[in-house]
N, C-alpha and C. Protein backbone atom coordinates (compact mmCIF):
# COMPACT_ATOMS: atom_id res chain seq x y z
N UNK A 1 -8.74 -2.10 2.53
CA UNK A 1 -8.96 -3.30 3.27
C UNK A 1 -7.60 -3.93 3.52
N UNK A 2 -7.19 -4.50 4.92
CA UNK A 2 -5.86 -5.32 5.05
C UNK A 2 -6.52 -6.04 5.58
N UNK A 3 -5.91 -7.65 5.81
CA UNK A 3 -5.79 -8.68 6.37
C UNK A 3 -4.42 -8.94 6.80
N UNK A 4 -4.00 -9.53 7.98
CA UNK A 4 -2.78 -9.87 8.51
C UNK A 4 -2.83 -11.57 8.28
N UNK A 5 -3.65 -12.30 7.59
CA UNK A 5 -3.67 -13.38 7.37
C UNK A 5 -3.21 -13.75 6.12
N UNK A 6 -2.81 -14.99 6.16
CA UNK A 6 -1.70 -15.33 4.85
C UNK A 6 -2.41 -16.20 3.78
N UNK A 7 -3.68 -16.66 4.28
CA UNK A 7 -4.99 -16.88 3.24
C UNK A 7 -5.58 -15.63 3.01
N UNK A 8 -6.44 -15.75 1.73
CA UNK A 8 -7.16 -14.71 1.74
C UNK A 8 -8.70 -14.65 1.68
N UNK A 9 -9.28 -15.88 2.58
CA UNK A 9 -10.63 -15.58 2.52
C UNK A 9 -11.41 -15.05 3.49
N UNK A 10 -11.23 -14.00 4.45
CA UNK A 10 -11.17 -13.34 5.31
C UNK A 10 -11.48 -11.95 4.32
N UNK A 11 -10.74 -11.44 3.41
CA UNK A 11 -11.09 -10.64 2.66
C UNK A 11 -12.01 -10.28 1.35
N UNK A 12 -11.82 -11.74 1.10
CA UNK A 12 -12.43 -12.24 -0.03
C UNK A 12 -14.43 -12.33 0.28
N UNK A 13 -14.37 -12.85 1.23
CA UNK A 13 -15.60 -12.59 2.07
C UNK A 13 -16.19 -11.43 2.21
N UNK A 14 -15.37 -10.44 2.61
CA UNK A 14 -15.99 -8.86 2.92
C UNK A 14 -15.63 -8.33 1.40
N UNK A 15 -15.33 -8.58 0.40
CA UNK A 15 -15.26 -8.09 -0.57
C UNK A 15 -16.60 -8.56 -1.47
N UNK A 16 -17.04 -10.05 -1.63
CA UNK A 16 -18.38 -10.08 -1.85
C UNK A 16 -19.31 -9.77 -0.46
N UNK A 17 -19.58 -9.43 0.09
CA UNK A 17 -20.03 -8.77 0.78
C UNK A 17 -20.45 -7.25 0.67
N UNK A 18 -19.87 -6.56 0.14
CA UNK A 18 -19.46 -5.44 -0.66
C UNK A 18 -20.29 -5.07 -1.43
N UNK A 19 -20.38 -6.41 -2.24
CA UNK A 19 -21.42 -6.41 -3.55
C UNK A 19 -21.29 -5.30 -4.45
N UNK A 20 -19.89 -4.88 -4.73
CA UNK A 20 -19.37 -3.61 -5.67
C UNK A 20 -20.41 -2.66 -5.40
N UNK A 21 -20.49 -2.17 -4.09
CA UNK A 21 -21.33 -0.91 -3.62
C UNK A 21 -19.95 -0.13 -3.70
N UNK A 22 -18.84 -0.01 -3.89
CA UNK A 22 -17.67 1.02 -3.27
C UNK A 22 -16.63 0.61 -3.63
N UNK A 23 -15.61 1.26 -4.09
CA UNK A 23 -14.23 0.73 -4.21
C UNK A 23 -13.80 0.76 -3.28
N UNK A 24 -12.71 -0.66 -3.25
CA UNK A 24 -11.72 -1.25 -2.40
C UNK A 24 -10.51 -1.24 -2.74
N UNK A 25 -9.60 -0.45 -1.89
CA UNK A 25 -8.22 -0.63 -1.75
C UNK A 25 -7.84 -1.69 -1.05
N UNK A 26 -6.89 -2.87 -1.95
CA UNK A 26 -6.18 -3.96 -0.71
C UNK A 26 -5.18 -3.27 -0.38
N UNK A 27 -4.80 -3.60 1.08
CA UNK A 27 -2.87 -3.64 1.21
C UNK A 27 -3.05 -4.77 1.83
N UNK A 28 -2.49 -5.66 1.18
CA UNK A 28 -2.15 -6.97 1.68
C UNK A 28 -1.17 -7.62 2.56
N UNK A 29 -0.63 -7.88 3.37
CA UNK A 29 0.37 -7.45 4.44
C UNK A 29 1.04 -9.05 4.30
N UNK A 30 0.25 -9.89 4.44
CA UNK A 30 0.60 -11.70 4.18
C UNK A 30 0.52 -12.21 3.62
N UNK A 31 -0.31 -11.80 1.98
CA UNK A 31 -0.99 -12.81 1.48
C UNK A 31 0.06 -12.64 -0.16
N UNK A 32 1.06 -12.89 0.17
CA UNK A 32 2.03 -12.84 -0.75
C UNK A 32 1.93 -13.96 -1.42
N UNK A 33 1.19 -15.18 -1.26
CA UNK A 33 1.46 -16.55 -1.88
C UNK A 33 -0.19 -16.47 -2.54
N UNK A 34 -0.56 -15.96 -2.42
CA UNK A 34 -2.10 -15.66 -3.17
C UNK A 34 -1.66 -15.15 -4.10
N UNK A 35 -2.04 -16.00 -5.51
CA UNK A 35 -1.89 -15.45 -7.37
C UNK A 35 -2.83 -13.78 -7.06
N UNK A 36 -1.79 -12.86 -7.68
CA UNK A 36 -2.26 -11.91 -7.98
C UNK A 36 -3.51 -11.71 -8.86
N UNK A 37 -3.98 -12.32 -9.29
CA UNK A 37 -4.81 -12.56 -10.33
C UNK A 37 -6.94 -12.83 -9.16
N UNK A 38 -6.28 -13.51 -8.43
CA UNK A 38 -6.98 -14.09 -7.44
C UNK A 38 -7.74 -12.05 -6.65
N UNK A 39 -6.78 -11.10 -6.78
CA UNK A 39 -7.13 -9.90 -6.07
C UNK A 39 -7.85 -9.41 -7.11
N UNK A 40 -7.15 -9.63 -8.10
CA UNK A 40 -7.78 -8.77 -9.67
C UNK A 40 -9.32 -9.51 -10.43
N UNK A 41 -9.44 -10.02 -9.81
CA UNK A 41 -10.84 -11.12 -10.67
C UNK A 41 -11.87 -11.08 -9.44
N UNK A 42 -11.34 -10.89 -8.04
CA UNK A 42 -12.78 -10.48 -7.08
C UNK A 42 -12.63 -8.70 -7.11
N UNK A 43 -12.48 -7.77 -8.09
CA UNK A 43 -12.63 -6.66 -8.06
C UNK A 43 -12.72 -5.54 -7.16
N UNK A 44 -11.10 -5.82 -6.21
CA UNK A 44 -10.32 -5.10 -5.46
C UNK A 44 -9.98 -3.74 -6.96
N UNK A 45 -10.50 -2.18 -6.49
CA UNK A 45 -10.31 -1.16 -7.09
C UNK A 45 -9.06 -0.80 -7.84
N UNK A 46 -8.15 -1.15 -6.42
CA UNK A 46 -6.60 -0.84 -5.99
C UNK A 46 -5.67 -2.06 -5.10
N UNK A 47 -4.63 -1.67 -5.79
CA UNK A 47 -4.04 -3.11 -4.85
C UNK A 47 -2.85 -2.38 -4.46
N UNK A 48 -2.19 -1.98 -2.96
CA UNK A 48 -1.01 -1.44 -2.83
C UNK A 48 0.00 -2.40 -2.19
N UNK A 49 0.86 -2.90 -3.26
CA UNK A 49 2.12 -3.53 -2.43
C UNK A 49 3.01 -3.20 -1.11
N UNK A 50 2.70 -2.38 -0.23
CA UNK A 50 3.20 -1.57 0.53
C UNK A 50 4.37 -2.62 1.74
N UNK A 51 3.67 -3.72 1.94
CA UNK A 51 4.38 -4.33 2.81
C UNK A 51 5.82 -4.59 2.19
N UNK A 52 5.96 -5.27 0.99
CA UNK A 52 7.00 -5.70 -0.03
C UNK A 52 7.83 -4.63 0.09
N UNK A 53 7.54 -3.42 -0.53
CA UNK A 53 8.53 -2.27 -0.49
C UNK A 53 9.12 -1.58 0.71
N UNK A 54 7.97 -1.86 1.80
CA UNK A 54 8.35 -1.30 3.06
C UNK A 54 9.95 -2.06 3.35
N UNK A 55 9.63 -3.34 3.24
CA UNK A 55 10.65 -4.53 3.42
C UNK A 55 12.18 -4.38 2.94
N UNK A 56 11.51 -3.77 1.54
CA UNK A 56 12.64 -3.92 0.91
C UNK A 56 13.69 -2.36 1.18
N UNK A 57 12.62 -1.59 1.00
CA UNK A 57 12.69 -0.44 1.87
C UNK A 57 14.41 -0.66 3.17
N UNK A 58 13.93 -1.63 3.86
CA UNK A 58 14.67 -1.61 5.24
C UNK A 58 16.03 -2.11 4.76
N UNK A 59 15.99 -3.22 3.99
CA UNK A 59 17.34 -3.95 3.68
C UNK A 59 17.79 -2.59 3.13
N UNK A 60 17.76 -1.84 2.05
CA UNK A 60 18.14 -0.94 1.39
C UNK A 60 18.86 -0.23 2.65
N UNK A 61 18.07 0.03 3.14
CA UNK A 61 19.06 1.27 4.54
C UNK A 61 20.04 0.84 5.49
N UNK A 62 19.64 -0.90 5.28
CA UNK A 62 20.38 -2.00 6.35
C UNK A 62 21.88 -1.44 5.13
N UNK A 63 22.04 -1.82 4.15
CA UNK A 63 22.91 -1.85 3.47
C UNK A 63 23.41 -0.52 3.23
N UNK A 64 23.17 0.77 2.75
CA UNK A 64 23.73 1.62 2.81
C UNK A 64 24.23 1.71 4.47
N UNK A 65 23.90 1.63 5.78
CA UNK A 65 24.26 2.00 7.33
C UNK A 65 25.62 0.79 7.19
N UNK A 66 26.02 -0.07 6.25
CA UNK A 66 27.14 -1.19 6.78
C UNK A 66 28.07 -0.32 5.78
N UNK A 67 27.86 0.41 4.28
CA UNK A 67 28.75 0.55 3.78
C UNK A 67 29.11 2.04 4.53
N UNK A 68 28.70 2.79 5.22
CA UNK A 68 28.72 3.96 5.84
C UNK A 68 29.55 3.52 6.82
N UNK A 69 29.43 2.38 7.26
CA UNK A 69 30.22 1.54 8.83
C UNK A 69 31.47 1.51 8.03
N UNK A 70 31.06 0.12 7.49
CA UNK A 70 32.76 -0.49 6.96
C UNK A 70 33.68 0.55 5.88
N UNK A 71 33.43 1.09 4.88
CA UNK A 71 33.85 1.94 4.66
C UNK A 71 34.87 3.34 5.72
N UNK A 72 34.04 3.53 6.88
CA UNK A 72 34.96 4.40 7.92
C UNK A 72 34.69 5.80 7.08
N UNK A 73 34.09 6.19 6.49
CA UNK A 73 33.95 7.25 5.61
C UNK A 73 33.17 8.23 6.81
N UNK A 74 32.44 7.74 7.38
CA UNK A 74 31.64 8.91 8.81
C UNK A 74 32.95 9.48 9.55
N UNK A 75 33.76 8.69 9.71
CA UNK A 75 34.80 9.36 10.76
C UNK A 75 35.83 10.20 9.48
N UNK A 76 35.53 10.53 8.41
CA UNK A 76 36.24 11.69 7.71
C UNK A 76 35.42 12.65 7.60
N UNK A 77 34.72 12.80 8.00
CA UNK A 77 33.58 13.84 8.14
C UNK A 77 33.03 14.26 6.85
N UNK A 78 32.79 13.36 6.18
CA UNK A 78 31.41 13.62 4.82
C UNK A 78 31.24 12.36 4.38
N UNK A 79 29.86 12.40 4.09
CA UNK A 79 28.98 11.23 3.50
C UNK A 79 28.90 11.44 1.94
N UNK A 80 29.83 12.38 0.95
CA UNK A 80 29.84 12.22 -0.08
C UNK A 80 29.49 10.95 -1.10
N UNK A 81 30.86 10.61 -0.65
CA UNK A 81 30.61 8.57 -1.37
C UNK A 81 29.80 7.86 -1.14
N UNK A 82 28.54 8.03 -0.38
CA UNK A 82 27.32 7.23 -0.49
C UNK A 82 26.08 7.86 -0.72
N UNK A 83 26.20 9.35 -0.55
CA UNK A 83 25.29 10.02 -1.15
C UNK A 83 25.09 10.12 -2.24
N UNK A 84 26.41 10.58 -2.88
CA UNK A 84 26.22 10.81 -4.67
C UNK A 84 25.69 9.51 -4.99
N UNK A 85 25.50 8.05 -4.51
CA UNK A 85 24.82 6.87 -5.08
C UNK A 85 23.20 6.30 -4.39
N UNK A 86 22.94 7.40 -3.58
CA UNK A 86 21.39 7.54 -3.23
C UNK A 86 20.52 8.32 -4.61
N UNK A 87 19.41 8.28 -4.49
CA UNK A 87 18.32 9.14 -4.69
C UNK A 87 18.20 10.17 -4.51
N UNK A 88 17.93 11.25 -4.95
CA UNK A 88 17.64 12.52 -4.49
C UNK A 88 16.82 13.02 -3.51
N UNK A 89 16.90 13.52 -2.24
CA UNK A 89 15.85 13.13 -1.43
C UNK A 89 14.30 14.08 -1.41
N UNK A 90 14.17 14.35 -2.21
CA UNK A 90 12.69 14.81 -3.10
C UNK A 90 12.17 13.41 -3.66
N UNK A 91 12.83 11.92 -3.73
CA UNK A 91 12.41 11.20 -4.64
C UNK A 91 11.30 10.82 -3.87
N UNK A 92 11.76 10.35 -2.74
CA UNK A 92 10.63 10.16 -1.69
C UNK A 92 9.06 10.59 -1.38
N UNK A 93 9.26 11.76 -1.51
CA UNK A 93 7.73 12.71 -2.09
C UNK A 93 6.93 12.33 -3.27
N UNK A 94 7.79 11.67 -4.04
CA UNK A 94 6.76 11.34 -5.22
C UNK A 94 6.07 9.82 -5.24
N UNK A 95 4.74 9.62 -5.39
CA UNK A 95 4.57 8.63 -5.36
C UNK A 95 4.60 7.70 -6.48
N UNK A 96 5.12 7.10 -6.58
CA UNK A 96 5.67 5.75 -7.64
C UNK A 96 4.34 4.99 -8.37
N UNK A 97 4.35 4.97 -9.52
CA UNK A 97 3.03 4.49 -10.02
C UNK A 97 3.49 2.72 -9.73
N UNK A 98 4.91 2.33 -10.08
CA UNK A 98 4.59 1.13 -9.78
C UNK A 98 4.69 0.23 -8.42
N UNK A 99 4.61 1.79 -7.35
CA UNK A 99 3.87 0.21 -6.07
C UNK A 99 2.70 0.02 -6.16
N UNK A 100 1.55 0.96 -7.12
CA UNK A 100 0.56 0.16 -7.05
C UNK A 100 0.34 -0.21 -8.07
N UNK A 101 -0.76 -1.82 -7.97
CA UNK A 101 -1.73 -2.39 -9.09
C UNK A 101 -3.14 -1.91 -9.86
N UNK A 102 -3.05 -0.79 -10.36
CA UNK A 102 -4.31 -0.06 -10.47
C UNK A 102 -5.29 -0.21 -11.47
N UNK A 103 -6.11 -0.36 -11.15
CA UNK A 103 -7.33 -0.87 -11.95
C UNK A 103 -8.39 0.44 -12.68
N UNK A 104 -8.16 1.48 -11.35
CA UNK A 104 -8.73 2.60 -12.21
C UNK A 104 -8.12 2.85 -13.35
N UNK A 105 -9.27 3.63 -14.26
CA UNK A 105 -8.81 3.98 -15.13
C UNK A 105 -8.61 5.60 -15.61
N UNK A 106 -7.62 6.10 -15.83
CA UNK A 106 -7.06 7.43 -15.73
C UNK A 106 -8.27 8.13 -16.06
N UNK A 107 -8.23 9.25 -14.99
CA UNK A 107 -9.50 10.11 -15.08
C UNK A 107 -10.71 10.13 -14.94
N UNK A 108 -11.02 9.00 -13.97
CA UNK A 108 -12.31 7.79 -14.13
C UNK A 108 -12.63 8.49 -12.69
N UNK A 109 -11.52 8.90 -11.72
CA UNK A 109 -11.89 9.59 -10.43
C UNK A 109 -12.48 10.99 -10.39
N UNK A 110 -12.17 11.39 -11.54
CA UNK A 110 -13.02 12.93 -11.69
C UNK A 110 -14.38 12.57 -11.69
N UNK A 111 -14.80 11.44 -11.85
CA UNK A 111 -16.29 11.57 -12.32
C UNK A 111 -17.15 11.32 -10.91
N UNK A 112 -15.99 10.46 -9.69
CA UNK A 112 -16.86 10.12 -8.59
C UNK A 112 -17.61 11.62 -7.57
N UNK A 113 -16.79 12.88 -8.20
CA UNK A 113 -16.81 13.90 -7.09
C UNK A 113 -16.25 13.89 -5.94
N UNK A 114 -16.87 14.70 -5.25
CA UNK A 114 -16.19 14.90 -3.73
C UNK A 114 -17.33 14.31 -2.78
N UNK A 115 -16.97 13.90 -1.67
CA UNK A 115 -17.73 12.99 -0.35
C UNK A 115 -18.12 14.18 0.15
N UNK A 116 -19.58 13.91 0.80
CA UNK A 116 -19.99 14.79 1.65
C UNK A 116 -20.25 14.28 2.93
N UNK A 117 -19.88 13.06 3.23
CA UNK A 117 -19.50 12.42 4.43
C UNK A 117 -18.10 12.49 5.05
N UNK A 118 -18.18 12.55 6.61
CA UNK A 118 -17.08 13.12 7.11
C UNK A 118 -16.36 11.91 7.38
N UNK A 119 -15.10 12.03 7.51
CA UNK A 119 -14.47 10.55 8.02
C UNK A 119 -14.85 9.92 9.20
N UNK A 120 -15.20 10.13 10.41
CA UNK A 120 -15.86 9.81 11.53
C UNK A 120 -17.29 8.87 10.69
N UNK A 121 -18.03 9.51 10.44
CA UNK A 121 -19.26 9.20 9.67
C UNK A 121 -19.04 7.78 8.82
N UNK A 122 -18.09 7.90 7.89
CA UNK A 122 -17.20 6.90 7.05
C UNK A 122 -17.42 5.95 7.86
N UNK A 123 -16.16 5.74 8.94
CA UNK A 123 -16.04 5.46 9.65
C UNK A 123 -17.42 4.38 10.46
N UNK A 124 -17.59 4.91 10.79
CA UNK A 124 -19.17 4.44 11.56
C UNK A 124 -20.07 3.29 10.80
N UNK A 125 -20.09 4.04 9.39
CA UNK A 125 -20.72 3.32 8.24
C UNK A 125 -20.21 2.24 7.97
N UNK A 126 -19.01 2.20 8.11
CA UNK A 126 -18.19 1.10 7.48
C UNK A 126 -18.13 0.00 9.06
N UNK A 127 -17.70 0.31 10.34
CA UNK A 127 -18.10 -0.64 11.61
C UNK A 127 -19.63 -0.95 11.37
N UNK A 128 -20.53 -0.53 11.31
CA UNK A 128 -22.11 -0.66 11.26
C UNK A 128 -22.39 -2.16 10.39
N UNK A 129 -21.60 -1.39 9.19
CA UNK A 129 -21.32 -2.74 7.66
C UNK A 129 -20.66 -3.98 7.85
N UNK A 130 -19.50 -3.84 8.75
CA UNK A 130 -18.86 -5.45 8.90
C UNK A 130 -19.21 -6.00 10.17
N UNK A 131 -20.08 -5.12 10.95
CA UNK A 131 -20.54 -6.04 11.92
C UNK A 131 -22.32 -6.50 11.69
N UNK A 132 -22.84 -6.27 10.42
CA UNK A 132 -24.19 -6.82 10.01
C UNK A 132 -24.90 -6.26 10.59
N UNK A 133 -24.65 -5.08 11.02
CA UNK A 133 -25.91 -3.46 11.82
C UNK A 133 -26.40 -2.74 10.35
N UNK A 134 -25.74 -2.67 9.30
CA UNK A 134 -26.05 -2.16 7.63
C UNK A 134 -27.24 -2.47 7.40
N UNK A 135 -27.98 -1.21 7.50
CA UNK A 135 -29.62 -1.59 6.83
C UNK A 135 -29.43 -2.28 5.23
């Protein structure tokens, strides 16, 4: 579930609504001034910080592209001196347990199985549901 709104009762709404038929993933995109606690007590599954890191994400590259500039190190033809102080770039592939807030509990997903609904289908089910067509 996202909201682009910087309240959160827009979500909070379709989450009792829900009526813990299904787990919910937030990514919350605005609602940075909403107590975390506030996501964790209406029983959001998963909570992915994604906007925050994306963000931070950018400054990070803003700042390595100025020391690559000012430095003048591109026009000697190797990026040594700012590589050896990156990441390895495999780090990227791995996903980081702490961008998310996770509520599951380890091994708790083996028990749901596999969907025999197709994503289209999903899909459908879930427009049907927030527009009050849900038998």
């Amino acid at each position: 579930m996202q909201s682009k709104k910087r309240i959160p009762n827009e979500i909070l709404a379709s989450m009792r609504a829900l009526e813990d038929r299904c787990p919910v993933i937030l990514v919350p995109t605005m609602g940075y001034t909403t107590p975390t606690d506030v996501f964790r007590d209406t029983g959001f599954s998963m909570v992915i910080w994604i906007n925050c890191s994306m963000r931070a994400a950018v400054a990070g590259m803003r700042e390595v592209a100025r020391r690559i500039y000012k430095s003048g190190i591109y026009k000697k033809g190797s990026l040594l001196g700012v590589e050896t102080t990156l990441p390895p770039v495999d780090a990227f592939l791995v996903v980081d347990p702490t961008l998310v807030h996770d509520r599951i509990e380890p091994g708790s997903l083996d028990q749901l199985g596999s969907t025999t609904v197709s994503p289209k289908a999903t899909a459908r089910q879930s427009r049907r549901f927030l527009t009050g067509e849900y038998g």
